[in-house]
N, C-alpha and C. Protein backbone atom coordinates (compact mmCIF):
# COMPACT_ATOMS: atom_id res chain seq x y z
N UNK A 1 -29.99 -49.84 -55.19
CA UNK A 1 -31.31 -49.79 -55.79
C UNK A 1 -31.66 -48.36 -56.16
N UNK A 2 -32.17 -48.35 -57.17
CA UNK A 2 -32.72 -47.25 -57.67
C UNK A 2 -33.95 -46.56 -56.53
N UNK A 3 -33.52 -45.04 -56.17
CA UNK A 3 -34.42 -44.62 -55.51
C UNK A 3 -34.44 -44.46 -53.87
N UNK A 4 -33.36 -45.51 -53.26
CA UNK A 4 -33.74 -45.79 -52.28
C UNK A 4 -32.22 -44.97 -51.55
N UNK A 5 -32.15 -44.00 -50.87
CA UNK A 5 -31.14 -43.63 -50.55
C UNK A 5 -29.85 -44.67 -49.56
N UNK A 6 -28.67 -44.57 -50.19
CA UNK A 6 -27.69 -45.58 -49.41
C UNK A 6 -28.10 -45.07 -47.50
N UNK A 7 -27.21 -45.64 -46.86
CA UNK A 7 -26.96 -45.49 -45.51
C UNK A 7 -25.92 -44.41 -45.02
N UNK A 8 -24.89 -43.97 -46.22
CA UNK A 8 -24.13 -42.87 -45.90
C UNK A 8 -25.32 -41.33 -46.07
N UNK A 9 -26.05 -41.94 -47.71
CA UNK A 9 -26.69 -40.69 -47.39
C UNK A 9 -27.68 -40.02 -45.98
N UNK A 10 -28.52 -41.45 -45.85
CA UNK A 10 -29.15 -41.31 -44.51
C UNK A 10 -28.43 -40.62 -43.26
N UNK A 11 -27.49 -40.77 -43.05
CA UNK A 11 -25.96 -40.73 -42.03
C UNK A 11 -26.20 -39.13 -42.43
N UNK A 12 -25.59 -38.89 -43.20
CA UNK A 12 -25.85 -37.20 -43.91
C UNK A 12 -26.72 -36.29 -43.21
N UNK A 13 -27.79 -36.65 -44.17
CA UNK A 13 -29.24 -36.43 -44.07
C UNK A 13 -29.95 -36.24 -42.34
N UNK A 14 -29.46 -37.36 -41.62
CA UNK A 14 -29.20 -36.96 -40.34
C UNK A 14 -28.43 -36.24 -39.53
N UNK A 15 -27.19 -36.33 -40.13
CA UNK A 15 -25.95 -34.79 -39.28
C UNK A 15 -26.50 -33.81 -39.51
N UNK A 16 -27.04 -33.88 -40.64
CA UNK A 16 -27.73 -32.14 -41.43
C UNK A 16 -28.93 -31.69 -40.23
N UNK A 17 -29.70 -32.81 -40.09
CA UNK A 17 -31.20 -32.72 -39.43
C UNK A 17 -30.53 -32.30 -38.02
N UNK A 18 -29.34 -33.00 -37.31
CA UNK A 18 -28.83 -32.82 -36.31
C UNK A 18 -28.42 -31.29 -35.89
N UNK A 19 -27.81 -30.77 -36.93
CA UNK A 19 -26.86 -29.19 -36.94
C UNK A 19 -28.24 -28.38 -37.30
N UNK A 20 -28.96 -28.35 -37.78
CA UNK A 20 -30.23 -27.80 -37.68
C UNK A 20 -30.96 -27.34 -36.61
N UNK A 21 -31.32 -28.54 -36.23
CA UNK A 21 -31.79 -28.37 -34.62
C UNK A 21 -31.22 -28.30 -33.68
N UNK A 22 -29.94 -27.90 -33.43
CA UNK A 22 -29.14 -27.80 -32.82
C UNK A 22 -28.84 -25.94 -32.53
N UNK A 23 -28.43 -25.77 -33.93
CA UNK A 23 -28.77 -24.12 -34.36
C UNK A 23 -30.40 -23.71 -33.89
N UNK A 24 -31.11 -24.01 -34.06
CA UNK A 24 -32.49 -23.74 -33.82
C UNK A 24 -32.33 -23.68 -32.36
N UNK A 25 -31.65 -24.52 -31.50
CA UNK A 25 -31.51 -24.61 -30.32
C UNK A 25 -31.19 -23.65 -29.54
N UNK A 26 -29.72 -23.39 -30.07
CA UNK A 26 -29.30 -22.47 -29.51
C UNK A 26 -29.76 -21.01 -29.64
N UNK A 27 -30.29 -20.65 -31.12
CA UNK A 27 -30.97 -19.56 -30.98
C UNK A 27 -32.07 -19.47 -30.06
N UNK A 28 -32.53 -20.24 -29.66
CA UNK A 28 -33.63 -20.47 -28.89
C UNK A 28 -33.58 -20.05 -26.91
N UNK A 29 -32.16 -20.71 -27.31
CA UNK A 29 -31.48 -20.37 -25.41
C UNK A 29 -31.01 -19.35 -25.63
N UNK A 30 -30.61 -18.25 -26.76
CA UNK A 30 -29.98 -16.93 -26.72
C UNK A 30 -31.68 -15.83 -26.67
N UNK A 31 -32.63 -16.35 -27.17
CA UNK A 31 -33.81 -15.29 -27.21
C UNK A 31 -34.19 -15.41 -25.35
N UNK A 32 -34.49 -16.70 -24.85
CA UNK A 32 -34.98 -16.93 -23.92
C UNK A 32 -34.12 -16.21 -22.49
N UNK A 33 -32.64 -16.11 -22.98
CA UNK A 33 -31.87 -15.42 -21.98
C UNK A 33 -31.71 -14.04 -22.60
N UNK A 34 -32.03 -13.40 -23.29
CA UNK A 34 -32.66 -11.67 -23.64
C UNK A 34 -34.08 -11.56 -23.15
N UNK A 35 -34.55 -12.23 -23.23
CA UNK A 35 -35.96 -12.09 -22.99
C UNK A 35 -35.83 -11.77 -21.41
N UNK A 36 -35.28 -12.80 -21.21
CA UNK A 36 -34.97 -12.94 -19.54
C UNK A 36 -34.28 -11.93 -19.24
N UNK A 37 -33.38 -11.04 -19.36
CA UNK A 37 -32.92 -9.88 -19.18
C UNK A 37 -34.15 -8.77 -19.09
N UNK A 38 -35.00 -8.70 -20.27
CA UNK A 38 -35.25 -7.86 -20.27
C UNK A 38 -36.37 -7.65 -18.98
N UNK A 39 -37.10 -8.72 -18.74
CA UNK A 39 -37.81 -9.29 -17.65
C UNK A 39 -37.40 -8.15 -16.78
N UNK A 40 -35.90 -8.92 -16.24
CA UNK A 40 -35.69 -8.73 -15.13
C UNK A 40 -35.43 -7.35 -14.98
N UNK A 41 -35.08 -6.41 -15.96
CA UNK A 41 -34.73 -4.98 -16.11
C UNK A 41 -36.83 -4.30 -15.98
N UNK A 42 -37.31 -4.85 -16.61
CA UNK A 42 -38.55 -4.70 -16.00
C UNK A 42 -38.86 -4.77 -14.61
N UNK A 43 -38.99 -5.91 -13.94
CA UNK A 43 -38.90 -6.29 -12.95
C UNK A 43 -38.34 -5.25 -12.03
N UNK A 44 -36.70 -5.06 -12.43
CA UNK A 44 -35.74 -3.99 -11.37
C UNK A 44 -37.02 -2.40 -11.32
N UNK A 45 -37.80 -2.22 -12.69
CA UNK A 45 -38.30 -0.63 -12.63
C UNK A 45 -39.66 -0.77 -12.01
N UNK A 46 -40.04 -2.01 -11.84
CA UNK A 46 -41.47 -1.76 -11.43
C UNK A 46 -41.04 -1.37 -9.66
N UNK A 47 -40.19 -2.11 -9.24
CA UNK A 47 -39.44 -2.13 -7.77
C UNK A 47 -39.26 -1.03 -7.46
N UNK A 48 -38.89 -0.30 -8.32
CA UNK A 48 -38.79 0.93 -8.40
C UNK A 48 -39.16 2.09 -8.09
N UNK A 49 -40.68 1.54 -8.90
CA UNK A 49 -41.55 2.82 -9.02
C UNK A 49 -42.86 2.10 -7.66
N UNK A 50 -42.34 1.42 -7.22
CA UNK A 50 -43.09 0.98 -6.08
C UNK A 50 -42.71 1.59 -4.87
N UNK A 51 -41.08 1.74 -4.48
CA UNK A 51 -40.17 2.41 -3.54
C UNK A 51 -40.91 3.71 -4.15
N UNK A 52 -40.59 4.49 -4.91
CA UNK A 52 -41.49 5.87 -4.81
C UNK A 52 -42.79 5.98 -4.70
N UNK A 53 -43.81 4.68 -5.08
CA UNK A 53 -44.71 5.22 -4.50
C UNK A 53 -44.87 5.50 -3.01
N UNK A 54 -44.41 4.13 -2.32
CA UNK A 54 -44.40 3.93 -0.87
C UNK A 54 -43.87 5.62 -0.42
N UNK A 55 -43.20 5.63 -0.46
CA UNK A 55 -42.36 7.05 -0.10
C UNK A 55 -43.52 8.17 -0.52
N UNK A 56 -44.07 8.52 -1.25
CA UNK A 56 -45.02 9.59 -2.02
C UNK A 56 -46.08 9.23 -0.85
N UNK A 57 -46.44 8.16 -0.54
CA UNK A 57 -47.67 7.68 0.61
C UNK A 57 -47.33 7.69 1.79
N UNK A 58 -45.78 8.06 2.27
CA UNK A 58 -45.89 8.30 3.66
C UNK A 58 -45.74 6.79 4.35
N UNK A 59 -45.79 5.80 3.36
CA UNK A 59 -45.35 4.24 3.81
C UNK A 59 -43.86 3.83 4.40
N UNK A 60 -43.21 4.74 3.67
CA UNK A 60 -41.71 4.72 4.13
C UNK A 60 -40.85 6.37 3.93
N UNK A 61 -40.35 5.87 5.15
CA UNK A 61 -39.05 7.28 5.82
C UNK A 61 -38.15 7.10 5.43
N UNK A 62 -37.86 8.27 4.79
CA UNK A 62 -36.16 8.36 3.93
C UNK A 62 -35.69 9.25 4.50
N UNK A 63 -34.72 9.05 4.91
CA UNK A 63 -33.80 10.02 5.77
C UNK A 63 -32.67 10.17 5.15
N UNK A 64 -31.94 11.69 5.51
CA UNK A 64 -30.77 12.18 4.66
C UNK A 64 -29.69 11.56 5.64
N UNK A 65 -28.73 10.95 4.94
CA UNK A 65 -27.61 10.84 5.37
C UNK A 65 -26.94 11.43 6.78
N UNK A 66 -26.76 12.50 6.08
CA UNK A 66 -26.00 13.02 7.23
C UNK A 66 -26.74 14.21 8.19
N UNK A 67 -27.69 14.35 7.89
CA UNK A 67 -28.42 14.84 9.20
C UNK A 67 -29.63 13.86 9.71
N UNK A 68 -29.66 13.09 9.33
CA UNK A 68 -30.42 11.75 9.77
C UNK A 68 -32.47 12.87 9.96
N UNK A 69 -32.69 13.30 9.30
CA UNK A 69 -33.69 14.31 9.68
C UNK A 69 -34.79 13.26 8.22
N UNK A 70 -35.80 13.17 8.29
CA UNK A 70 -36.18 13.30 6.97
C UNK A 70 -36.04 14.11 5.79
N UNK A 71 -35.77 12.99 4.32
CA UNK A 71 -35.36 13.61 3.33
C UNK A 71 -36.38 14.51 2.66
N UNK A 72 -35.67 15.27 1.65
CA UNK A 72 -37.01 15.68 1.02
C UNK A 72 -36.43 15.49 -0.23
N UNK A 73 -37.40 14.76 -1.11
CA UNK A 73 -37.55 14.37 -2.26
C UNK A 73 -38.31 15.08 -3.52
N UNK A 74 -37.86 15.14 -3.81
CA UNK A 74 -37.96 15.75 -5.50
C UNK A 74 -38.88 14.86 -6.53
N UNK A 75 -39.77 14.82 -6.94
CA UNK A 75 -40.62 13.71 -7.78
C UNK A 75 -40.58 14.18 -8.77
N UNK A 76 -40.68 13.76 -10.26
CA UNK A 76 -40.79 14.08 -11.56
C UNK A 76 -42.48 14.10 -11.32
């Protein structure tokens, strides 16, 4: 019939719709696991700058290695 697309095209028309969203997909799980990296690299500096504060406040004792004495620390 005029107009009315066969069943192969439909078939098509759907693999196409399929590989589409599929691609869409996966770009989708590649942003969400960068994103997620970057999180967590966030995450690692806030930890971070929390251990120096604690330390700057006298909350926590850092001691040198090998004379077991308290350290002395250097702050930017």
């Amino acid at each position: 019939m005029f107009g009315v697309p066969s069943i192969e095209e439909r078939i098509k028309k759907a693999q196409h719709n399929v590989d589409v969203y599929k691609s869409e997909l996966d770009k989708a799980v590649h942003n969400v696991k960068r994103y997620q990296g970057c999180l967590n690299k966030e995450l690692s500096r806030v930890g971070e700058l929390s251990l120096l504060k604690d330390v700057r406040d006298g909350k926590l004792l850092v001691l040198d290695l090998e004379s077991m004495e308290p350290a002395r620390i250097a702050f930017l």
